[in-house]
PDB file of N, CA and C in Angstrom:
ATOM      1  N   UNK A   1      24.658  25.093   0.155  1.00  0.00           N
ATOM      2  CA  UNK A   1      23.323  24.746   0.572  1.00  0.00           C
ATOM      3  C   UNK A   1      22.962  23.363   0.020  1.00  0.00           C
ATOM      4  N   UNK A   2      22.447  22.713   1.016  1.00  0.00           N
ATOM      5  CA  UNK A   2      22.068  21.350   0.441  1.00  0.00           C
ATOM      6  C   UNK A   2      20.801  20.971  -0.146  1.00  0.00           C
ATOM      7  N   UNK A   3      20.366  20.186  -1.755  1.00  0.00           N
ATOM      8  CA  UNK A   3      19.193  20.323  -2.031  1.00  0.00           C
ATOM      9  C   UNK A   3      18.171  19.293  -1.310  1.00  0.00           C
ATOM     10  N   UNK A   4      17.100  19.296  -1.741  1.00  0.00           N
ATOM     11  CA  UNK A   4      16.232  18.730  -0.921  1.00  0.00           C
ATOM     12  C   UNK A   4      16.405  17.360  -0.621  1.00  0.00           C
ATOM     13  N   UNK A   5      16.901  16.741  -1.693  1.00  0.00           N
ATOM     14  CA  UNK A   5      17.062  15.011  -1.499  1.00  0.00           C
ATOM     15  C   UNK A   5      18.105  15.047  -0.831  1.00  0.00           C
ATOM     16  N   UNK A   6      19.069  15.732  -0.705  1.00  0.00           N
ATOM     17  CA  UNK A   6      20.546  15.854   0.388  1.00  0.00           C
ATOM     18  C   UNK A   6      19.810  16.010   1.425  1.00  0.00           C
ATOM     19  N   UNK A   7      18.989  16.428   2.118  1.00  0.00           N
ATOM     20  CA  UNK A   7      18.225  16.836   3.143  1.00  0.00           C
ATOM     21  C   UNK A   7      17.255  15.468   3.707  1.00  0.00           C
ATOM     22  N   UNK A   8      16.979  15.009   2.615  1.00  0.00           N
ATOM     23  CA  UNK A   8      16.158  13.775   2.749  1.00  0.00           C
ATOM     24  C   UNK A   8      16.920  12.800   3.381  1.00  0.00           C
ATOM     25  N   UNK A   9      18.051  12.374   2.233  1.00  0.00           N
ATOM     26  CA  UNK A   9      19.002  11.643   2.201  1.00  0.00           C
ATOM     27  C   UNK A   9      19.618  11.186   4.311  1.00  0.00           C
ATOM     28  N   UNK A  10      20.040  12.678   4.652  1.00  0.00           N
ATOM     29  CA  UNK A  10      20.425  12.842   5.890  1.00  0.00           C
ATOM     30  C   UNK A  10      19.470  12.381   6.951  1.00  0.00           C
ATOM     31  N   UNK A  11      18.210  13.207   6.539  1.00  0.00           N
ATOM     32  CA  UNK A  11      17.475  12.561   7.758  1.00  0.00           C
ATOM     33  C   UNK A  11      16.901  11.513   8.215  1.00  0.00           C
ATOM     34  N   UNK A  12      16.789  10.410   6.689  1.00  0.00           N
ATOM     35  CA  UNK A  12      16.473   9.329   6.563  1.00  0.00           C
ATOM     36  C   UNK A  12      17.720   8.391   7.377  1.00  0.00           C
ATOM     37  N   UNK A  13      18.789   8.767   7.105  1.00  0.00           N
ATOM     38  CA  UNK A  13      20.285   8.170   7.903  1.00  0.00           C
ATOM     39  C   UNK A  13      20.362   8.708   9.351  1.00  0.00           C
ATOM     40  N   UNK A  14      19.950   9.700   9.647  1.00  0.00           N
ATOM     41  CA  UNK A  14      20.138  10.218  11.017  1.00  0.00           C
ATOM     42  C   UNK A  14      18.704   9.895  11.935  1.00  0.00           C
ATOM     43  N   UNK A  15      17.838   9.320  11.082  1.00  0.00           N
ATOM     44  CA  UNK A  15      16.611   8.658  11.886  1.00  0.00           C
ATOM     45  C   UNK A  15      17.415   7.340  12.583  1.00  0.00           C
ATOM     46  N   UNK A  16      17.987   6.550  12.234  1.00  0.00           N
ATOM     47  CA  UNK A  16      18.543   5.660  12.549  1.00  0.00           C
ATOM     48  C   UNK A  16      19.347   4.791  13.390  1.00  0.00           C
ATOM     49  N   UNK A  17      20.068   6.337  14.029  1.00  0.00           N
ATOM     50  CA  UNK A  17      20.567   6.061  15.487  1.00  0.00           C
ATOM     51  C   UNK A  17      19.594   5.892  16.479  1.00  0.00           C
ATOM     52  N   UNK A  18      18.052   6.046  16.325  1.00  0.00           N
ATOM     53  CA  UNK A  18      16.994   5.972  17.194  1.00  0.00           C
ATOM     54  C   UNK A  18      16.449   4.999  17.615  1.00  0.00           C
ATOM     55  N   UNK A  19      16.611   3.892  16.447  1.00  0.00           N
ATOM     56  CA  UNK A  19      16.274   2.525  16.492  1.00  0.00           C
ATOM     57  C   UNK A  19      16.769   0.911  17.525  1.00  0.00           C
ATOM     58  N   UNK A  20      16.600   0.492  18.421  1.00  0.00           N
ATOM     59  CA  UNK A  20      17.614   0.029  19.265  1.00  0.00           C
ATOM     60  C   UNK A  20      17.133  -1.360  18.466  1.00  0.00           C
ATOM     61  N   UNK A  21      17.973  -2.239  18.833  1.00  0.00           N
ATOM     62  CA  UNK A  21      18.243  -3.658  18.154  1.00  0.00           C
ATOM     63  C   UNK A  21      17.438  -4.496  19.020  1.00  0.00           C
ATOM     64  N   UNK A  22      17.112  -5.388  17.833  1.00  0.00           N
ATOM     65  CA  UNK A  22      15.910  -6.251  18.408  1.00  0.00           C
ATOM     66  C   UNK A  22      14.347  -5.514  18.519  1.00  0.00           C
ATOM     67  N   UNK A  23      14.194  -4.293  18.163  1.00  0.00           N
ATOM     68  CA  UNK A  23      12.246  -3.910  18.174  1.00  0.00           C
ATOM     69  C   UNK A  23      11.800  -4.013  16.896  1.00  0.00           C
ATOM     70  N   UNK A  24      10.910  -3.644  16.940  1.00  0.00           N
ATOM     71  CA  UNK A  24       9.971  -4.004  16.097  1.00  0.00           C
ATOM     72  C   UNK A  24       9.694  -2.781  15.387  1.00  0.00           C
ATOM     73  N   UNK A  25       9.515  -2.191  14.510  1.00  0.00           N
ATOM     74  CA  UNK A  25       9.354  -0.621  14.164  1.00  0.00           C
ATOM     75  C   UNK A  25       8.552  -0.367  13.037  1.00  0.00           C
ATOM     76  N   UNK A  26       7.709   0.651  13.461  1.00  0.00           N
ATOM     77  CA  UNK A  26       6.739   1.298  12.101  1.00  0.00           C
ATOM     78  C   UNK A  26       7.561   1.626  10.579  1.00  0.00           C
ATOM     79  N   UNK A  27       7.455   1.277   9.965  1.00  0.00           N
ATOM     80  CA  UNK A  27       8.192   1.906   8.568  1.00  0.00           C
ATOM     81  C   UNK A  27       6.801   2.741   7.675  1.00  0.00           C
ATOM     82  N   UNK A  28       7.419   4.237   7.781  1.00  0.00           N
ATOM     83  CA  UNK A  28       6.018   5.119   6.872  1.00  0.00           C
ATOM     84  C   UNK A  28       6.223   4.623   5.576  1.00  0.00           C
ATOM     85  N   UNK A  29       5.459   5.875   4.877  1.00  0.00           N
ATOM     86  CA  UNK A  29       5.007   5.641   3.193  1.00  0.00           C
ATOM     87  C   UNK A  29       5.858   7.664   2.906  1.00  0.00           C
ATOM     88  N   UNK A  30       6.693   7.498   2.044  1.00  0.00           N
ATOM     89  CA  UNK A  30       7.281   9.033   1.978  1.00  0.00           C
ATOM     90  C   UNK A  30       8.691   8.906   1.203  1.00  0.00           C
ATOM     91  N   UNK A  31       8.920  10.007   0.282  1.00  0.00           N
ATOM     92  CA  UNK A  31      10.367  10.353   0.035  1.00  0.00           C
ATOM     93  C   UNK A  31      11.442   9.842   0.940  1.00  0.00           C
ATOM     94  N   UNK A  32      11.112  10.523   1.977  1.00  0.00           N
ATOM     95  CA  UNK A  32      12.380   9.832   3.096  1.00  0.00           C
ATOM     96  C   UNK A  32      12.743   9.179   3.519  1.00  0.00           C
ATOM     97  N   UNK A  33      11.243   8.097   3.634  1.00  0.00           N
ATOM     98  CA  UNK A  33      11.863   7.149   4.313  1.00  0.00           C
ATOM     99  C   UNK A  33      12.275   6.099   3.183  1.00  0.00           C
ATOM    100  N   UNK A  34      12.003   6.534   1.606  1.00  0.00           N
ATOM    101  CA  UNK A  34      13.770   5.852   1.162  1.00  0.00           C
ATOM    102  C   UNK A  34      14.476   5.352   1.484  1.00  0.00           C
ATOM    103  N   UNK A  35      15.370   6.694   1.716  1.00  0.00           N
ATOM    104  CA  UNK A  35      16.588   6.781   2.356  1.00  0.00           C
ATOM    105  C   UNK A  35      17.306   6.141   3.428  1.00  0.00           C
ATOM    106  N   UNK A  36      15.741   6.136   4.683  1.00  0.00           N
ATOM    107  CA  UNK A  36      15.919   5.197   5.481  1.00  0.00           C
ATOM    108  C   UNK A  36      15.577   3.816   5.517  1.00  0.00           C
ATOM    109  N   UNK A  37      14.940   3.552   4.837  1.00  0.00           N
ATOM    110  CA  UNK A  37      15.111   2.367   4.426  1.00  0.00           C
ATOM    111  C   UNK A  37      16.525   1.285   3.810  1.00  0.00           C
ATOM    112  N   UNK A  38      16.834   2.299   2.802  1.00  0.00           N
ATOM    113  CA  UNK A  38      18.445   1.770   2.046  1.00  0.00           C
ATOM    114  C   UNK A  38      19.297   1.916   3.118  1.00  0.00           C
ATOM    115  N   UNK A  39      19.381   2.806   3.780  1.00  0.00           N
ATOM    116  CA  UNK A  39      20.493   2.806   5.234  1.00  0.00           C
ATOM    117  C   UNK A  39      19.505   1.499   5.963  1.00  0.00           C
ATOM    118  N   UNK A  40      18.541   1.343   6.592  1.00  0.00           N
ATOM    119  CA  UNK A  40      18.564  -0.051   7.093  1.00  0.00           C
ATOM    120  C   UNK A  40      19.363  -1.591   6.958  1.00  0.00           C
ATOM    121  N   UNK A  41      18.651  -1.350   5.639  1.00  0.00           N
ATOM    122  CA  UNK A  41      19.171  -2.830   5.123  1.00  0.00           C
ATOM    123  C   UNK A  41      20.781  -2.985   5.046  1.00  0.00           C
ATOM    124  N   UNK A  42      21.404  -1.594   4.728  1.00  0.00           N
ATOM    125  CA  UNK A  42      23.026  -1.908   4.969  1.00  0.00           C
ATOM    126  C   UNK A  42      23.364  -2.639   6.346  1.00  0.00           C
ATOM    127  N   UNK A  43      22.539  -2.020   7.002  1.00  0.00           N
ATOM    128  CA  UNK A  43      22.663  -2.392   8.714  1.00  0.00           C
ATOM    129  C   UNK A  43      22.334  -3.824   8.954  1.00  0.00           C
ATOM    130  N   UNK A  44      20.800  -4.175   8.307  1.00  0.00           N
ATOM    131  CA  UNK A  44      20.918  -5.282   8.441  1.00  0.00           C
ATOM    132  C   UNK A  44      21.435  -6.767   7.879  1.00  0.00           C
ATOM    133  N   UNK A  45      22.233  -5.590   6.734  1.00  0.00           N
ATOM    134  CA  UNK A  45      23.227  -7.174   5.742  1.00  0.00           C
ATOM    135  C   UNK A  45      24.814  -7.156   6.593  1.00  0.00           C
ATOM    136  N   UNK A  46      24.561  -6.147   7.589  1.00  0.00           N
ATOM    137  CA  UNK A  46      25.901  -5.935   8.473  1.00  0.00           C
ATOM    138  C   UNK A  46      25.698  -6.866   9.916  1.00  0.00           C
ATOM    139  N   UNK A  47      24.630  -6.778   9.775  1.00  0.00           N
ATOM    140  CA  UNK A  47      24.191  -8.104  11.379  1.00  0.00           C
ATOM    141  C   UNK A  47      23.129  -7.367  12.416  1.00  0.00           C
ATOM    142  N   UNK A  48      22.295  -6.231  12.382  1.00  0.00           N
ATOM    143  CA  UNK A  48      21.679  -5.338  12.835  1.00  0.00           C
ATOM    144  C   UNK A  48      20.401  -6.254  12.904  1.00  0.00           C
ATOM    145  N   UNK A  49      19.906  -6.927  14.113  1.00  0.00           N
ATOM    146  CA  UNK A  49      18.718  -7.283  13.843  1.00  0.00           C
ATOM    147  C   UNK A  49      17.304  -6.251  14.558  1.00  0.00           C
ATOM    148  N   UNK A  50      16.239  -6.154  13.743  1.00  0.00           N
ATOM    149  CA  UNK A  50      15.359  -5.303  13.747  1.00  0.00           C
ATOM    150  C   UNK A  50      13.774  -5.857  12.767  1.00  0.00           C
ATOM    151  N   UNK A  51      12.595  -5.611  13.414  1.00  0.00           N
ATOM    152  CA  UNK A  51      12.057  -6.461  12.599  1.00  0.00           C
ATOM    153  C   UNK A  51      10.831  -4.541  12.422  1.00  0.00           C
ATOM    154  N   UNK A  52      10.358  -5.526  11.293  1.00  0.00           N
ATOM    155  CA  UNK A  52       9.579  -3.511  10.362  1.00  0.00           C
ATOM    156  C   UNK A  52       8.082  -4.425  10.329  1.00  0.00           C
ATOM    157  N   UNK A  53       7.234  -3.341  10.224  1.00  0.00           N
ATOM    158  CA  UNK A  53       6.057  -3.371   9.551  1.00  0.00           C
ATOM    159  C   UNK A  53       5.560  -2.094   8.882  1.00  0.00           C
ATOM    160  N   UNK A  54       5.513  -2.605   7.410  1.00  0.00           N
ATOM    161  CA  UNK A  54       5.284  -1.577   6.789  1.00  0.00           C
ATOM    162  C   UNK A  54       3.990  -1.088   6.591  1.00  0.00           C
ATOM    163  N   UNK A  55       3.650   0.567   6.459  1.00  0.00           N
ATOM    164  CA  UNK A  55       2.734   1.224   6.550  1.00  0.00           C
ATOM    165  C   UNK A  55       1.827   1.137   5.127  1.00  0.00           C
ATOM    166  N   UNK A  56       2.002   0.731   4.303  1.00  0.00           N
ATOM    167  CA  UNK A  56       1.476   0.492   2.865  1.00  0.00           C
ATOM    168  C   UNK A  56       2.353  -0.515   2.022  1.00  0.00           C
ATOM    169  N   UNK A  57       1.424  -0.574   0.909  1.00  0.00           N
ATOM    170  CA  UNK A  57       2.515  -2.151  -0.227  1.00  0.00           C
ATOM    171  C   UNK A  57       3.678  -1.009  -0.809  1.00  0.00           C
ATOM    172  N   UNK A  58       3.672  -0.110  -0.704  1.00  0.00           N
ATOM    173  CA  UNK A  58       4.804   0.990  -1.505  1.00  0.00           C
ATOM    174  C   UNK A  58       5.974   0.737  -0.621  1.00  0.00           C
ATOM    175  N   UNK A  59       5.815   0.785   0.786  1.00  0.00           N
ATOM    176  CA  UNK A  59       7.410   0.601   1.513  1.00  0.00           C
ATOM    177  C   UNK A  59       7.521  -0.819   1.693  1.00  0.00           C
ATOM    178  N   UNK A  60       6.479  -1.607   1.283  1.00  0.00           N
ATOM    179  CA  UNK A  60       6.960  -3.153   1.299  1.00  0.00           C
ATOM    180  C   UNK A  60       8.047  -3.740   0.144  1.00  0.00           C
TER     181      UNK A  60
END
């Protein structure tokens, strides 16, 4: 059984295939989106362009 941050972890990475290249995208305020966040930026130090606006100074 996987614990909760394994759970996080995943869905924050599996949000990600949703995102198409080149938009513009909401980034929340939350545990998860962590996760998705740190999986972004791999993407975008890999050549993934995508531009964010964040929902509070916490995911900035």
């Amino acid at each position: 059984m996987l614990t909760i941050e394994e759970s996080k972890k995943i869905a924050g990475e599996y949000a990600l295939q949703f995102i198409v290249p080149g938009t513009t995208i909401g980034i929340g305020t939350g545990s998860t989106v962590y996760y998705f966040i740190h999986a972004l930026a791999d993407k975008v130090k890999a050549g993934f362009s995508v531009k964010g606006v964040a929902s509070s100074r916490g995911t900035e």
